[in-house]
Protein backbone atom coordinates (compact mmCIF):
# COMPACT_ATOMS: atom_id res chain seq x y z
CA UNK A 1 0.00 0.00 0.00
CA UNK A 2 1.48 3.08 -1.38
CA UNK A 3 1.19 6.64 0.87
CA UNK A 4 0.06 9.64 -0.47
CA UNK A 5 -1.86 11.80 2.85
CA UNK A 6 -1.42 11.56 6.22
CA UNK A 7 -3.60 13.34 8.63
CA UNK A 8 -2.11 14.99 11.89
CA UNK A 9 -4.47 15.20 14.55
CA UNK A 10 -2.76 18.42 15.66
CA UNK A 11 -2.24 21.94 14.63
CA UNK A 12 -0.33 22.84 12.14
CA UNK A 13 3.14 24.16 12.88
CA UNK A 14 3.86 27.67 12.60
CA UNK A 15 7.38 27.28 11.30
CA UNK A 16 9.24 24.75 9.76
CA UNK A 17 9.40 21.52 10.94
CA UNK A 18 10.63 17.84 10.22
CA UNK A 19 6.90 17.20 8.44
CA UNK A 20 8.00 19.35 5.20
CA UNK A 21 11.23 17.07 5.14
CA UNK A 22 9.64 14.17 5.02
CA UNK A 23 6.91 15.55 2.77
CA UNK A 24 9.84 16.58 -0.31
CA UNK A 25 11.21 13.34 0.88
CA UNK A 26 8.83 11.02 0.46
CA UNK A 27 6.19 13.10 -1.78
CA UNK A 28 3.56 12.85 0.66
CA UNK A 29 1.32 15.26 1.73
CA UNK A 30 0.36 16.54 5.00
CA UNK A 31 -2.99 17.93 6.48
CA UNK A 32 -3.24 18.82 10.05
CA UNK A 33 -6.73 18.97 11.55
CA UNK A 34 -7.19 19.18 15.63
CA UNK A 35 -9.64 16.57 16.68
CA UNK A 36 -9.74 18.50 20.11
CA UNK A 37 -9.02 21.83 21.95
CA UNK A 38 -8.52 22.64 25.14
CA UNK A 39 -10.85 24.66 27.42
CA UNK A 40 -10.40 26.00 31.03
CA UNK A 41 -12.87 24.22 33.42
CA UNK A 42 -15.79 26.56 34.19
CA UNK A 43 -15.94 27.78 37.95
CA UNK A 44 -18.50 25.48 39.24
CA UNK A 45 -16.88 22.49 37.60
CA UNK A 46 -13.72 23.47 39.22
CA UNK A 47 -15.49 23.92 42.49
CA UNK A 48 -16.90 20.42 42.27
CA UNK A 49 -13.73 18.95 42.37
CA UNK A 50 -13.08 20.18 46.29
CA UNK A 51 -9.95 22.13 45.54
CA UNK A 52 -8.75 25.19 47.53
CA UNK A 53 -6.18 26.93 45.72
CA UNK A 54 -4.75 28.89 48.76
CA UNK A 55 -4.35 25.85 50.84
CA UNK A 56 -1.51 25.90 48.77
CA UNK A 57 2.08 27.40 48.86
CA UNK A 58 3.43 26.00 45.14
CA UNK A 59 1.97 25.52 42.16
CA UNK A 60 3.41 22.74 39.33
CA UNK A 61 2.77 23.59 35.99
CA UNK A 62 3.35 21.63 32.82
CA UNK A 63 1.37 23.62 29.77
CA UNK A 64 0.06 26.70 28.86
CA UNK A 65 -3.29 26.06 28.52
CA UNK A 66 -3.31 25.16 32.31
CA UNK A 67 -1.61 28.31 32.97
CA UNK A 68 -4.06 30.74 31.42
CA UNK A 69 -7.26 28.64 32.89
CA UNK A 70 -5.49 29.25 36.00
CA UNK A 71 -5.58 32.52 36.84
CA UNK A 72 -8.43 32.96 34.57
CA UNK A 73 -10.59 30.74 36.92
CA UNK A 74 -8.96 32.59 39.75
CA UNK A 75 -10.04 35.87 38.84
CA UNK A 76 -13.77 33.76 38.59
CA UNK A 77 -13.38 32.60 42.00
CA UNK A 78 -12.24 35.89 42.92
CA UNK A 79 -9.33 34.29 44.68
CA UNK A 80 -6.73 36.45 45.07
CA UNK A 81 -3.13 34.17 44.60
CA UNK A 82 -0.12 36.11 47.37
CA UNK A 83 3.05 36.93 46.08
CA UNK A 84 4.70 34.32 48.01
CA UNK A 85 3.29 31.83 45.91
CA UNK A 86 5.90 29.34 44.42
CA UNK A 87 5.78 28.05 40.81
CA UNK A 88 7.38 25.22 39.38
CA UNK A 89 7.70 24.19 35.30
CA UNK A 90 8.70 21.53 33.94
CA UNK A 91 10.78 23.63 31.02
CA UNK A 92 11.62 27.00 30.63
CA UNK A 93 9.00 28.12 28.10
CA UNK A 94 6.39 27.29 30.19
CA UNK A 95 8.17 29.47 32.77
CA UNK A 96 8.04 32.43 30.72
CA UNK A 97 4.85 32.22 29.86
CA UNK A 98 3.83 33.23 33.48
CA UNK A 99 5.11 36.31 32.02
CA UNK A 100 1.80 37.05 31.09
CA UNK A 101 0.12 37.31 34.28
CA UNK A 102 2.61 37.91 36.78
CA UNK A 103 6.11 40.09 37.29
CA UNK A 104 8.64 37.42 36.69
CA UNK A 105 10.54 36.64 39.63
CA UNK A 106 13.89 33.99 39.73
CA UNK A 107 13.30 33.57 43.70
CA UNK A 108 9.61 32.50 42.77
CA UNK A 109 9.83 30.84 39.61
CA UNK A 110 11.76 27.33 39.25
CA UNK A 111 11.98 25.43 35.68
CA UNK A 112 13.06 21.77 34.64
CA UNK A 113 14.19 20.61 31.28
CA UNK A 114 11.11 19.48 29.73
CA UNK A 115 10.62 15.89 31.76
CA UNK A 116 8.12 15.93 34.55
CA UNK A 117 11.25 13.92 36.70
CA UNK A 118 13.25 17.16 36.51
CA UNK A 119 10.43 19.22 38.67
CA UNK A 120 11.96 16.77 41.96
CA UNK A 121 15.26 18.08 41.42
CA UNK A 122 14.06 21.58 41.68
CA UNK A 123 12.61 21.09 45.04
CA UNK A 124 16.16 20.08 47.22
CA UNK A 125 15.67 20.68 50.62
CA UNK A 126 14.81 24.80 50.44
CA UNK A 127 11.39 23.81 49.09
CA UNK A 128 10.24 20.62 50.61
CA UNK A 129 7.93 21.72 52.87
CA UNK A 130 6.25 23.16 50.29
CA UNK A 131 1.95 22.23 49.90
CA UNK A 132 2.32 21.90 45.71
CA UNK A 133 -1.03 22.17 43.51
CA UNK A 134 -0.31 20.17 40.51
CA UNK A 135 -2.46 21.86 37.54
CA UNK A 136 -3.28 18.97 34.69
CA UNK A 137 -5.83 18.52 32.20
CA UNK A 138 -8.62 16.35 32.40
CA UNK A 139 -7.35 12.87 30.91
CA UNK A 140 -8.50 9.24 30.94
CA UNK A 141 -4.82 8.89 32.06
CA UNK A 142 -3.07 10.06 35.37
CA UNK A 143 -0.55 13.36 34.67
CA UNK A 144 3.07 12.18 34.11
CA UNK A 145 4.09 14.94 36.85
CA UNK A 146 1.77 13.58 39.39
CA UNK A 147 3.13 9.76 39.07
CA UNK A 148 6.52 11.22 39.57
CA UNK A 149 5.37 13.42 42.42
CA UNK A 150 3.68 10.05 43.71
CA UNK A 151 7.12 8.61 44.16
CA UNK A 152 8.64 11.83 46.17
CA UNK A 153 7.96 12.32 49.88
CA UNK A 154 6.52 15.66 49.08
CA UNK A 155 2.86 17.17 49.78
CA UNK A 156 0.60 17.53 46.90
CA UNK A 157 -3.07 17.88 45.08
CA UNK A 158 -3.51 17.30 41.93
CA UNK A 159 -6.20 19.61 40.10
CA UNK A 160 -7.76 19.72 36.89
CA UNK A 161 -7.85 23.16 35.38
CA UNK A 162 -8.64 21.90 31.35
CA UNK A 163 -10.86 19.78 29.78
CA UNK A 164 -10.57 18.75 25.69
CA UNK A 165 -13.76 19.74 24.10
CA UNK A 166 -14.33 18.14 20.93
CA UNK A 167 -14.16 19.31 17.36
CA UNK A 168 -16.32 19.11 14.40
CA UNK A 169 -15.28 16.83 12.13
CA UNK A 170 -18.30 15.37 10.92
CA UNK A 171 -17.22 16.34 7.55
CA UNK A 172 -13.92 14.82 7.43
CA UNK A 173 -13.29 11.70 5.31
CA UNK A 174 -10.83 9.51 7.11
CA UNK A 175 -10.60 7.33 4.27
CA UNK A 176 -8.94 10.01 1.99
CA UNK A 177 -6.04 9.53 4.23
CA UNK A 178 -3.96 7.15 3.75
CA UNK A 179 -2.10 7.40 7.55
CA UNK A 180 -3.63 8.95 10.12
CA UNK A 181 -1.73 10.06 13.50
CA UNK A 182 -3.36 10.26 16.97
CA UNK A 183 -1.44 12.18 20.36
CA UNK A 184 -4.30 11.96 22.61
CA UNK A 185 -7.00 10.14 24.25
CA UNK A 186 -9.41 12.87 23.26
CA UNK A 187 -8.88 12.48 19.42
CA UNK A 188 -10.05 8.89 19.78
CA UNK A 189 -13.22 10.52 21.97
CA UNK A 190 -13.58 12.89 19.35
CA UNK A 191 -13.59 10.75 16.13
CA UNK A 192 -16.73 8.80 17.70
CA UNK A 193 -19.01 11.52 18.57
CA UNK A 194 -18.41 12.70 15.44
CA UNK A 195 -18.63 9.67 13.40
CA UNK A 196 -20.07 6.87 15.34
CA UNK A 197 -20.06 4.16 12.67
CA UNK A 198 -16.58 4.79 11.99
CA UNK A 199 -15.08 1.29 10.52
CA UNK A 200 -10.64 1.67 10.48
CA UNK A 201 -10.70 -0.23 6.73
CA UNK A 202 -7.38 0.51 5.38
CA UNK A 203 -6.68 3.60 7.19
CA UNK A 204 -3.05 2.80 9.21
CA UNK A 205 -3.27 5.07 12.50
CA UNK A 206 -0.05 6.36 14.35
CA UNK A 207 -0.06 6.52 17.85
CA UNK A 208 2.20 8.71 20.21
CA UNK A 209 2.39 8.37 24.22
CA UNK A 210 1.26 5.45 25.90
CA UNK A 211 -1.89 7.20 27.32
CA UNK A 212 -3.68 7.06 24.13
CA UNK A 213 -2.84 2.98 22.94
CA UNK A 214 -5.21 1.58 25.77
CA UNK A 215 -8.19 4.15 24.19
CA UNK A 216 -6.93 3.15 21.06
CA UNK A 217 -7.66 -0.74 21.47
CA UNK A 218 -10.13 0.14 23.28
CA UNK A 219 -11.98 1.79 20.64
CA UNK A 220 -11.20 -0.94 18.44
CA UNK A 221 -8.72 0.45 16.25
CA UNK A 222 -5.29 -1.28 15.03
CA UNK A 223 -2.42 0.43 15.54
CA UNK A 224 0.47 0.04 12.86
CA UNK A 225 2.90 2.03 14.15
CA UNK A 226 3.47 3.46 17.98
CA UNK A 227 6.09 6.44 19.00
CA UNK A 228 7.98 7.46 20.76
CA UNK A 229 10.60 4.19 20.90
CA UNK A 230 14.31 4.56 20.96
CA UNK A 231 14.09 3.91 17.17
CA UNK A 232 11.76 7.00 16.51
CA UNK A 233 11.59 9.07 19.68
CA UNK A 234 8.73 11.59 17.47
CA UNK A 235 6.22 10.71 15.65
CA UNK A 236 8.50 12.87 12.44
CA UNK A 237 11.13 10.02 12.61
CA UNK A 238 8.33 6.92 13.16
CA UNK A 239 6.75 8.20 10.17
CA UNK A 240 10.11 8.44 7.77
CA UNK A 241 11.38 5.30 9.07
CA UNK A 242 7.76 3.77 8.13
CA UNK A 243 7.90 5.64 4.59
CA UNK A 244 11.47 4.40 3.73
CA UNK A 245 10.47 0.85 4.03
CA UNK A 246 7.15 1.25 1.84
């Protein structure tokens, strides 16, 4: 089976990337159509989940979308957050993000290298009696920073501050694509309650993470190729190593 479109369950990417490689590559074409988006939680949703922000003294962060819903739902609850709050990212673009709704602050602001492991080694003795609020979004899997945090002697909550809301994709045709690539639990949720009778056929679907496989099988659908491995560690380099060998 020769392949001519693969479908990206994502947004395209603003700049270049390893897709138009393997696109002039490979003469393949690439669409990229979120399944999902993320929304902040409304107040009473939040509210329901028995969580009070000021009982804590650190907050862990992992994504901007959990960032702005936040201090957006914050400002709903009218809760005022004290300077002395702590803040802890896993890398250092989410840290500057906070840019945007506080002053930026080293003694305040702490920030890993991108794996949720690398938030423990922030912590060190200065800030381990610390009460951290891990913000996540809402997933049919637990957060990869509260499993670590699970492990670590420390005190913690985890919150949800985002939920995925579906897309409309009613009037996409799966079958045009030849490959289709899924990141997240929600795109399988999403493909469903848009297109309930959807049958696989031929389509070959991607998967990346392990939190989406189990909805994956779940759902029915085969899986011909899974990232990250130490083979392909992206989904860019799963797909070209696929490619070369059809």
């Amino acid at each position: 089976m020769s392949v001519k479109n693969i479908l990206i369950s994502q947004q395209q990417p603003k700049t270049a990337s390893p897709y138009t490689t393997i696109a002039e590559k490979f003469g393949v074409n690439f669409d990229f159509i979120p399944f999902f988006k993320n929304e902040p939680l409304t107040s009473r949703e939040f509210r329901a989940q028995r969580i009070n922000i000021l009982d804590h003294t650190a907050i862990v962060f992992s994504a901007r979308t959990t960032i702005d819903a936040f201090f957006q739902l914050c400002e709903e609850l009218r809760v005022k957050v004290p300077e002395t709050m702590k803040y802890f990212c896993t890398s250092e673009a989410v840290a500057n993000y906070l840019q945007k709704h506080i002053v930026y602050r080293k003694r305040k602001i702490f920030f890993g290298d991108g794996r949720p492991e690398s938030i423990l080694g922030l912590i060190s003795a200065k800030h381990k009696g610390e009460n951290f609020l891990i913000a996540t979004a809402s997933s049919t899997g637990k957060d990869a920073v509260t499993k670590v945090f699970e492990t670590s002697p420390y005190k913690f909550e985890t919150a949800v501050f985002v939920k995925p809301v579906s897309q409309d994709i009613k009037a996409i045709d799966l079958h045009s694509y030849d490959v289709v690539v899924f990141f997240n639990p929600a795109d399988v949720k999403s493909l469903f309650e848009n297109q309930p009778d959807f049958k696989q056929e031929e389509i070959r679907f991607v998967s990346y993470g392990k939190s989406i496989v189990s909805a994956m099988n779940e759902a029915g659908l085969t899986i011909e190729i899974s990232a990250p491995t130490t083979e392909a560690p992206s989904v860019a380099k799963a797909l070209e190593i696929f490619l070369s060998k059809n």
